[in-house]
N, C-alpha and C. Protein backbone atom coordinates (compact mmCIF):
# COMPACT_ATOMS: atom_id res chain seq x y z
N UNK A 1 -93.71 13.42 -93.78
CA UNK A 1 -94.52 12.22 -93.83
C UNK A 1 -94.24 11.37 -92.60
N UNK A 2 -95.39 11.20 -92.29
CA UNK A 2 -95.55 9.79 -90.86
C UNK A 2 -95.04 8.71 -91.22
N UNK A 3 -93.63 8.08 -90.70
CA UNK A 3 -93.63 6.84 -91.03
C UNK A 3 -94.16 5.90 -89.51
N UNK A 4 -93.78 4.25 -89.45
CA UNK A 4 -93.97 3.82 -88.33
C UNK A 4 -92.99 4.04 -87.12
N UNK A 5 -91.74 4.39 -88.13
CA UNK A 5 -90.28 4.92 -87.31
C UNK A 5 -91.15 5.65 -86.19
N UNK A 6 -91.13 6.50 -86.91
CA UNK A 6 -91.37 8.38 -86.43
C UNK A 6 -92.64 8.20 -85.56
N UNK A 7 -93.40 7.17 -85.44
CA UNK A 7 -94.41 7.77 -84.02
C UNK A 7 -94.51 7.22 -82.57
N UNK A 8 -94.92 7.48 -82.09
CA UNK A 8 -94.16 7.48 -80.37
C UNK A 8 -95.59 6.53 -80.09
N UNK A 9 -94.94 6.13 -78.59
CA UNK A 9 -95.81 5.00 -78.02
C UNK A 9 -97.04 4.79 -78.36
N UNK A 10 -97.81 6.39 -77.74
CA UNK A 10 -99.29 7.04 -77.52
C UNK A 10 -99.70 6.36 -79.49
N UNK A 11 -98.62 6.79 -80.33
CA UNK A 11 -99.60 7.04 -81.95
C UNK A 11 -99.31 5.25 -82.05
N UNK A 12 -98.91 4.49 -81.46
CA UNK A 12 -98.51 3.69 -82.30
C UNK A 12 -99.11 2.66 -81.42
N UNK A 13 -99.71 2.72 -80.26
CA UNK A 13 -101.30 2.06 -79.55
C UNK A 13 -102.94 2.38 -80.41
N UNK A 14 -102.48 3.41 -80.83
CA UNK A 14 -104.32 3.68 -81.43
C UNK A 14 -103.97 2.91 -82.49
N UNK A 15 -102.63 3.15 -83.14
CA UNK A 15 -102.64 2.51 -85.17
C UNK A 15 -103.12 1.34 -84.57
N UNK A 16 -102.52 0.41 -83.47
CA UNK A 16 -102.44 -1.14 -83.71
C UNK A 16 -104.06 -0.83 -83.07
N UNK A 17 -104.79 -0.05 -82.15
CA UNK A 17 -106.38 -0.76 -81.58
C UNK A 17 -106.95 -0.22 -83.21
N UNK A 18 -106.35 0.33 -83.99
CA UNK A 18 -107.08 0.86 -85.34
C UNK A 18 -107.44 -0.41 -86.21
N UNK A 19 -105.84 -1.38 -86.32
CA UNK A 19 -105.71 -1.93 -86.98
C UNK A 19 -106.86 -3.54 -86.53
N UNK A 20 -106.14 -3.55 -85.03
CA UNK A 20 -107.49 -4.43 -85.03
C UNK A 20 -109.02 -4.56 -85.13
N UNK A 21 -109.17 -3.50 -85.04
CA UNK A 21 -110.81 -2.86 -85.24
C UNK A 21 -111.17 -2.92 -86.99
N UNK A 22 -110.35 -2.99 -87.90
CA UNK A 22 -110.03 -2.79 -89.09
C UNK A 22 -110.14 -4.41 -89.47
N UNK A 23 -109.59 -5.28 -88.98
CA UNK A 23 -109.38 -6.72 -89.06
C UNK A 23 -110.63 -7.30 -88.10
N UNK A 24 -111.39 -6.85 -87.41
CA UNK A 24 -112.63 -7.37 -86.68
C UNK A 24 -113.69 -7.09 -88.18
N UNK A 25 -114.04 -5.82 -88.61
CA UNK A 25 -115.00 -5.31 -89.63
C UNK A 25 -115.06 -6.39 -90.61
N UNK A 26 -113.73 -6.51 -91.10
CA UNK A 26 -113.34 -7.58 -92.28
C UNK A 26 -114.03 -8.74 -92.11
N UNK A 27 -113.87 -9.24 -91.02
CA UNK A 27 -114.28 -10.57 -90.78
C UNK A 27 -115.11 -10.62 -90.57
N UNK A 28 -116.00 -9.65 -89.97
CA UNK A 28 -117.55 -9.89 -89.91
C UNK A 28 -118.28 -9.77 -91.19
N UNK A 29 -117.70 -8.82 -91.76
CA UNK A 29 -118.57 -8.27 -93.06
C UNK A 29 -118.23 -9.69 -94.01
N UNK A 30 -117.09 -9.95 -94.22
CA UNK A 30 -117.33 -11.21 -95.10
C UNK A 30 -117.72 -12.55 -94.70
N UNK A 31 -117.57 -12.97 -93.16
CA UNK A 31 -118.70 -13.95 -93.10
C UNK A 31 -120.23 -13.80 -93.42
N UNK A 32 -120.52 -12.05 -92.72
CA UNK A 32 -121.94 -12.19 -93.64
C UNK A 32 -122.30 -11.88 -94.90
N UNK A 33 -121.46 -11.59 -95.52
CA UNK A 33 -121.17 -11.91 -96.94
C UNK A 33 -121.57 -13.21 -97.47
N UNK A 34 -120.36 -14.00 -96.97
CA UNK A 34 -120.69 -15.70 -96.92
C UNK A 34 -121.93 -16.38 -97.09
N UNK A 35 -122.62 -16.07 -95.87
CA UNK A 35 -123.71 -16.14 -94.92
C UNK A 35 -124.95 -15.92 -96.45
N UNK A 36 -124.83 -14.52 -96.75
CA UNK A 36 -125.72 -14.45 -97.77
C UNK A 36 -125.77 -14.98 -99.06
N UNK A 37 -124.65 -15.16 -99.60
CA UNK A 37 -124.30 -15.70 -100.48
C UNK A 37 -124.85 -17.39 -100.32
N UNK A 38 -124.71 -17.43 -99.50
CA UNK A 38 -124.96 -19.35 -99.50
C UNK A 38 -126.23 -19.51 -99.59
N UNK A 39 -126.96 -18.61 -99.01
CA UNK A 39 -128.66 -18.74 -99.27
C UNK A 39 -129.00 -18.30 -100.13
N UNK A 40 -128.60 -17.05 -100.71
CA UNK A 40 -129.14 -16.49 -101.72
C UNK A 40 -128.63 -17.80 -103.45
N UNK A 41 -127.57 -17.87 -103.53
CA UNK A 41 -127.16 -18.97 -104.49
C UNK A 41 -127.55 -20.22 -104.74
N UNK A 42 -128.08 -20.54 -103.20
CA UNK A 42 -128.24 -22.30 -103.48
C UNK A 42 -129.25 -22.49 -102.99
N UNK A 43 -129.90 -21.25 -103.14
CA UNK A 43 -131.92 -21.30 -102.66
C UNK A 43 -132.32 -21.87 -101.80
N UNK A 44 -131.32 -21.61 -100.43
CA UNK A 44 -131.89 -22.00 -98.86
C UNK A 44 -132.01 -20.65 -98.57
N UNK A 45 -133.37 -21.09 -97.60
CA UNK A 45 -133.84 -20.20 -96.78
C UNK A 45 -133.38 -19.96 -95.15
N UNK A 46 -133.23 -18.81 -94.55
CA UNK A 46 -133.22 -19.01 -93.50
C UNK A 46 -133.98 -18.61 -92.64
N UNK A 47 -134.52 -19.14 -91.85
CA UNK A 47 -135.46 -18.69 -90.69
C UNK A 47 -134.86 -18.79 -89.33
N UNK A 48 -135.36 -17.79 -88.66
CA UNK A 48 -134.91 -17.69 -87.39
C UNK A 48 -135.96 -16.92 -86.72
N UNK A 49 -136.28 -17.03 -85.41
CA UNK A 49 -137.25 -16.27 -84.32
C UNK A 49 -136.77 -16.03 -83.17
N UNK A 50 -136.54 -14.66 -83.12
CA UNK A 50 -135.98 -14.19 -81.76
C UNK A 50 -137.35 -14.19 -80.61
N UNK A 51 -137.31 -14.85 -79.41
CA UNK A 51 -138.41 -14.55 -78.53
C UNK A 51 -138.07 -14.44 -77.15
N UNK A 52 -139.21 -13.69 -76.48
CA UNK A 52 -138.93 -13.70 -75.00
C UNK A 52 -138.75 -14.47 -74.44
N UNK A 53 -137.76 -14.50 -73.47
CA UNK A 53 -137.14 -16.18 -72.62
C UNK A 53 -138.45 -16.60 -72.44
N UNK A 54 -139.87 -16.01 -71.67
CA UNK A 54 -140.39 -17.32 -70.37
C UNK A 54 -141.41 -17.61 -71.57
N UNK A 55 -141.42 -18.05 -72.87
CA UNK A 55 -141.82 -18.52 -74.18
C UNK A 55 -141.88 -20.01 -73.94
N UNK A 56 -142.68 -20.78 -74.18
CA UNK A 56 -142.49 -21.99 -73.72
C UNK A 56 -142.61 -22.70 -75.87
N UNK A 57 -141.16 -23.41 -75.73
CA UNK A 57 -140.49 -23.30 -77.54
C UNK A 57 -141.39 -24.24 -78.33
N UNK A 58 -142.35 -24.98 -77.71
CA UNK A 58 -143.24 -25.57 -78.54
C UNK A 58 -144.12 -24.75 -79.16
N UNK A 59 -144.55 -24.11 -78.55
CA UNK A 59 -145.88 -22.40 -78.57
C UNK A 59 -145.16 -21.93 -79.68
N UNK A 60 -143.51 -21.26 -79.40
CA UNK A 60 -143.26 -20.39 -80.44
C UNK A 60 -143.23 -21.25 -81.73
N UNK A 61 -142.55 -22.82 -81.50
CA UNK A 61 -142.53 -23.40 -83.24
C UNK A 61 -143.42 -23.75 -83.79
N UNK A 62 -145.12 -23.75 -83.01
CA UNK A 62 -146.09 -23.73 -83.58
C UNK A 62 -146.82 -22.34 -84.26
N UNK A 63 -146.74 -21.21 -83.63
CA UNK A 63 -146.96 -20.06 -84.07
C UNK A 63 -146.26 -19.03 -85.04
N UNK A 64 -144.50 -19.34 -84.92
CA UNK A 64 -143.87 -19.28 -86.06
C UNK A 64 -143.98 -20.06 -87.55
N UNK A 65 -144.78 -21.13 -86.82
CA UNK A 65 -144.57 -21.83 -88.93
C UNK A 65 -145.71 -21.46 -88.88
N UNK A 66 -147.05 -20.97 -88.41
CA UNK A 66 -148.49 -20.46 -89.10
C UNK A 66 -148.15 -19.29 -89.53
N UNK A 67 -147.31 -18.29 -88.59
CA UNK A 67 -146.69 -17.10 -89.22
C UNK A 67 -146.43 -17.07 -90.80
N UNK A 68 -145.29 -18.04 -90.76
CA UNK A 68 -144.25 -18.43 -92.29
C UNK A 68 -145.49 -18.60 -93.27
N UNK A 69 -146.10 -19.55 -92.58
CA UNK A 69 -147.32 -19.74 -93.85
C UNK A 69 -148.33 -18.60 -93.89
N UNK A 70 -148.82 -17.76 -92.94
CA UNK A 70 -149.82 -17.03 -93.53
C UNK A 70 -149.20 -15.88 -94.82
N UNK A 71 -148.04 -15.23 -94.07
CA UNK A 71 -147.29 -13.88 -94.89
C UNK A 71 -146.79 -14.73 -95.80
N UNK A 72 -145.71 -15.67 -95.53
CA UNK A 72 -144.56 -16.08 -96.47
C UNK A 72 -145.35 -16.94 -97.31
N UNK A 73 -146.40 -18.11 -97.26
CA UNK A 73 -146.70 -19.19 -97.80
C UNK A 73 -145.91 -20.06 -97.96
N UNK A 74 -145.48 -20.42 -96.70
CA UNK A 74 -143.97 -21.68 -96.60
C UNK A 74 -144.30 -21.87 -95.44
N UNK A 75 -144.03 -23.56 -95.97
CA UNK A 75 -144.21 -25.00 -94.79
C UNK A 75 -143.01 -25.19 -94.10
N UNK A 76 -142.99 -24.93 -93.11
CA UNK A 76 -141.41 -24.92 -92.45
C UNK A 76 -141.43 -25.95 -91.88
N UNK A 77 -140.30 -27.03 -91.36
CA UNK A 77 -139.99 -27.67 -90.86
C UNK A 77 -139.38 -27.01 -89.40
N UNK A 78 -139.44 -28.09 -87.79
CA UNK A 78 -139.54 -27.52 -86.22
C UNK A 78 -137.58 -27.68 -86.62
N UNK A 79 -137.22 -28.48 -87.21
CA UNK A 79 -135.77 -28.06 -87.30
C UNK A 79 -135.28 -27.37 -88.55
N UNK A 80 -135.61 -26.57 -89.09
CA UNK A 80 -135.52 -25.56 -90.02
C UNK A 80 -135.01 -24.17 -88.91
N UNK A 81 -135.53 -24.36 -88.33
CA UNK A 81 -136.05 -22.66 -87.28
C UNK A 81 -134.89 -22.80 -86.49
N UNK A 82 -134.21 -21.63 -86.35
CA UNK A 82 -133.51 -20.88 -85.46
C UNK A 82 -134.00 -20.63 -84.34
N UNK A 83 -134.08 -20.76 -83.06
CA UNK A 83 -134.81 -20.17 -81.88
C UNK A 83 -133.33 -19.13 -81.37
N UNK A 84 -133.77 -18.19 -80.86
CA UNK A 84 -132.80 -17.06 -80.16
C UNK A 84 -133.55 -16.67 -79.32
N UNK A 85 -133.13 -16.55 -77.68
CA UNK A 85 -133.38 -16.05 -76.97
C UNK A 85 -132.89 -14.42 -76.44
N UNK A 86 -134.14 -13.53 -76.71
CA UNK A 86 -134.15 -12.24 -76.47
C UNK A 86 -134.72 -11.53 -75.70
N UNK A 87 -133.99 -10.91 -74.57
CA UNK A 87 -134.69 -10.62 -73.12
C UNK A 87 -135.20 -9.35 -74.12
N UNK A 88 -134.49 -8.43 -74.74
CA UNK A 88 -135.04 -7.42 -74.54
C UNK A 88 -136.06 -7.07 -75.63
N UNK A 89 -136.52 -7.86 -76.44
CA UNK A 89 -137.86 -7.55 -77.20
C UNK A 89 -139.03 -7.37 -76.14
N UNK A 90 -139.18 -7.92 -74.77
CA UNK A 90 -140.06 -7.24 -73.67
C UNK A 90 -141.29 -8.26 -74.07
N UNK A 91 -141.64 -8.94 -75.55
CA UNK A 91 -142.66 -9.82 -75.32
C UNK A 91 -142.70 -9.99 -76.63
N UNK A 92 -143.19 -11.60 -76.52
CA UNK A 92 -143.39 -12.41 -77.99
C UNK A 92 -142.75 -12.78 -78.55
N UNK A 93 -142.75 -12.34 -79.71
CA UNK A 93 -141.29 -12.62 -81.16
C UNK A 93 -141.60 -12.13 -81.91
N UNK A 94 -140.11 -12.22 -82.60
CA UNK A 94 -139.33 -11.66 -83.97
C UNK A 94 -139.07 -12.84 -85.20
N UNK A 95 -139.81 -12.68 -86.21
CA UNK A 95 -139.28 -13.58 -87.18
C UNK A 95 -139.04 -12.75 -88.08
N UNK A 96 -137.74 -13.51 -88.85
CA UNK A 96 -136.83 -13.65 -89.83
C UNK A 96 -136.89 -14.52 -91.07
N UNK A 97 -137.13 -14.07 -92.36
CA UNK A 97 -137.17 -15.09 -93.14
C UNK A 97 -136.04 -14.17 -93.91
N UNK A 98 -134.46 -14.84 -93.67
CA UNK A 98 -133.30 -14.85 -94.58
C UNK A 98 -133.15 -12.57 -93.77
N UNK A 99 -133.32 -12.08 -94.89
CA UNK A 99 -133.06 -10.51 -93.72
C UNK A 99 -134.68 -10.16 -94.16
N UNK A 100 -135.49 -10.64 -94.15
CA UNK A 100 -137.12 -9.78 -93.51
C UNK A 100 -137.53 -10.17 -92.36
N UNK A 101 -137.95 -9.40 -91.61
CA UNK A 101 -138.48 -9.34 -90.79
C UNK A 101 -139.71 -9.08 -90.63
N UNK A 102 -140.62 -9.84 -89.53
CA UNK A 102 -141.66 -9.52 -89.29
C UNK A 102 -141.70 -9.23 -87.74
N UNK A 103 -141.96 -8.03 -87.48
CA UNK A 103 -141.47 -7.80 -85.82
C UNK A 103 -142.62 -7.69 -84.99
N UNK A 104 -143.15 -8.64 -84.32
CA UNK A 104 -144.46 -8.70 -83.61
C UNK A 104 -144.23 -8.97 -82.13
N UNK A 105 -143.48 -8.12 -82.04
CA UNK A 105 -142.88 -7.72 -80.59
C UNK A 105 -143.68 -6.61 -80.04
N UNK A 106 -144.12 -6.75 -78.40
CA UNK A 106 -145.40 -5.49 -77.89
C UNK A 106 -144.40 -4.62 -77.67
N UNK A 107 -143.29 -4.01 -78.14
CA UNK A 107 -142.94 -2.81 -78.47
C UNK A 107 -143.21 -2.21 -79.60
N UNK A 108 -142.99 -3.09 -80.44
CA UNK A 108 -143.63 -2.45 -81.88
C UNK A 108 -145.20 -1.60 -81.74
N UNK A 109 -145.90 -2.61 -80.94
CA UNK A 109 -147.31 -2.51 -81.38
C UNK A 109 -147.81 -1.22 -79.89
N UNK A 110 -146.46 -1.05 -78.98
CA UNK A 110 -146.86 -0.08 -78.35
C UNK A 110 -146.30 1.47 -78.79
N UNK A 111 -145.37 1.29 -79.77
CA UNK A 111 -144.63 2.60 -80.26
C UNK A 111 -145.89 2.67 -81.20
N UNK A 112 -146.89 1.88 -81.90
CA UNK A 112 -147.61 2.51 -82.89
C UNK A 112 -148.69 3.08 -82.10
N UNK A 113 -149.35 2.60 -81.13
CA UNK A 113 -150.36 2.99 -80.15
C UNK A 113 -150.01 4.25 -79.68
N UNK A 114 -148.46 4.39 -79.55
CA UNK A 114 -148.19 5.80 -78.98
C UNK A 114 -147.88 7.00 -80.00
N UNK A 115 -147.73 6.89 -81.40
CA UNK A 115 -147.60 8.29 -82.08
C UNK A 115 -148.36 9.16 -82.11
C-alpha cells in the first residue's frame, strides 16, 4: 500500500496539482450550486445577455427585454440584465433566462444554413 511516506518527489507533485484541481471543482460546483439554489428558492430570475463588443448597450437592453417578452412573457427591468461582453459569438447575442438559453448568435443561424 501507497502511503504519503513512500512516494517520491515526481508522485507527490501530481497528488498535491491533484489535490488542488480537486479543491478548485468543489468550489465551483457549490457556488453554482448556491447560485441556483437562490433563484430557484426565492423565485428570482436571472437574466443575462452575452453580446458582441461593437453592440451599442442601449440597442441590446432594448432588444433583449422585447426578446424576454415575446418567448418568456416577462417585463424586465434595464437593471435586471446582466450585459457580458463576448468577442467570440462573431455577432449579436445570447440570452439567458436563469440556464435557458436563447442563442441568436449568426453562428447559430449559419451552422443551420449549412447542414
Amino acid at each position: 500500500m501507497n502511503t504519503i511516506e513512500n512516494l517520491n518527489k515526481v508522485e507527490l507533485e501530481l497528488l498535491l496539482k491533484n489535490l488542488r484541481f480537486y479543491k478548485d471543482v468543489v468550489k465551483k460546483l457549490w457556488d453554482r450550486w448556491k447560485k441556483v439554489y437562490d433563484h430557484v428558492f426565492n423565485w428570482k430570475n436571472e437574466y443575462v445577455v452575452e453580446y458582441y463588443g461593437d453592440l451599442d448597450k442601449e440597442y441590446i437592453l432594448n432588444e433583449s427585454k422585447g426578446i424576454y417578452k415575446k418567448v418568456f412573457n416577462l417585463e424586465v427591468n434595464d437593471l435586471d440584465i446582466k450585459l457580458i461582453k463576448n468577442e467570440k459569438i462573431k455577432w449579436w447575442m445570447k440570452i439567458y433566462l436563469n440556464d435557458n438559453l436563447i442563442d441568436l448568435s449568426f453562428l447559430k443561424f449559419y451552422n443551420l444554413l449549412n447542414k
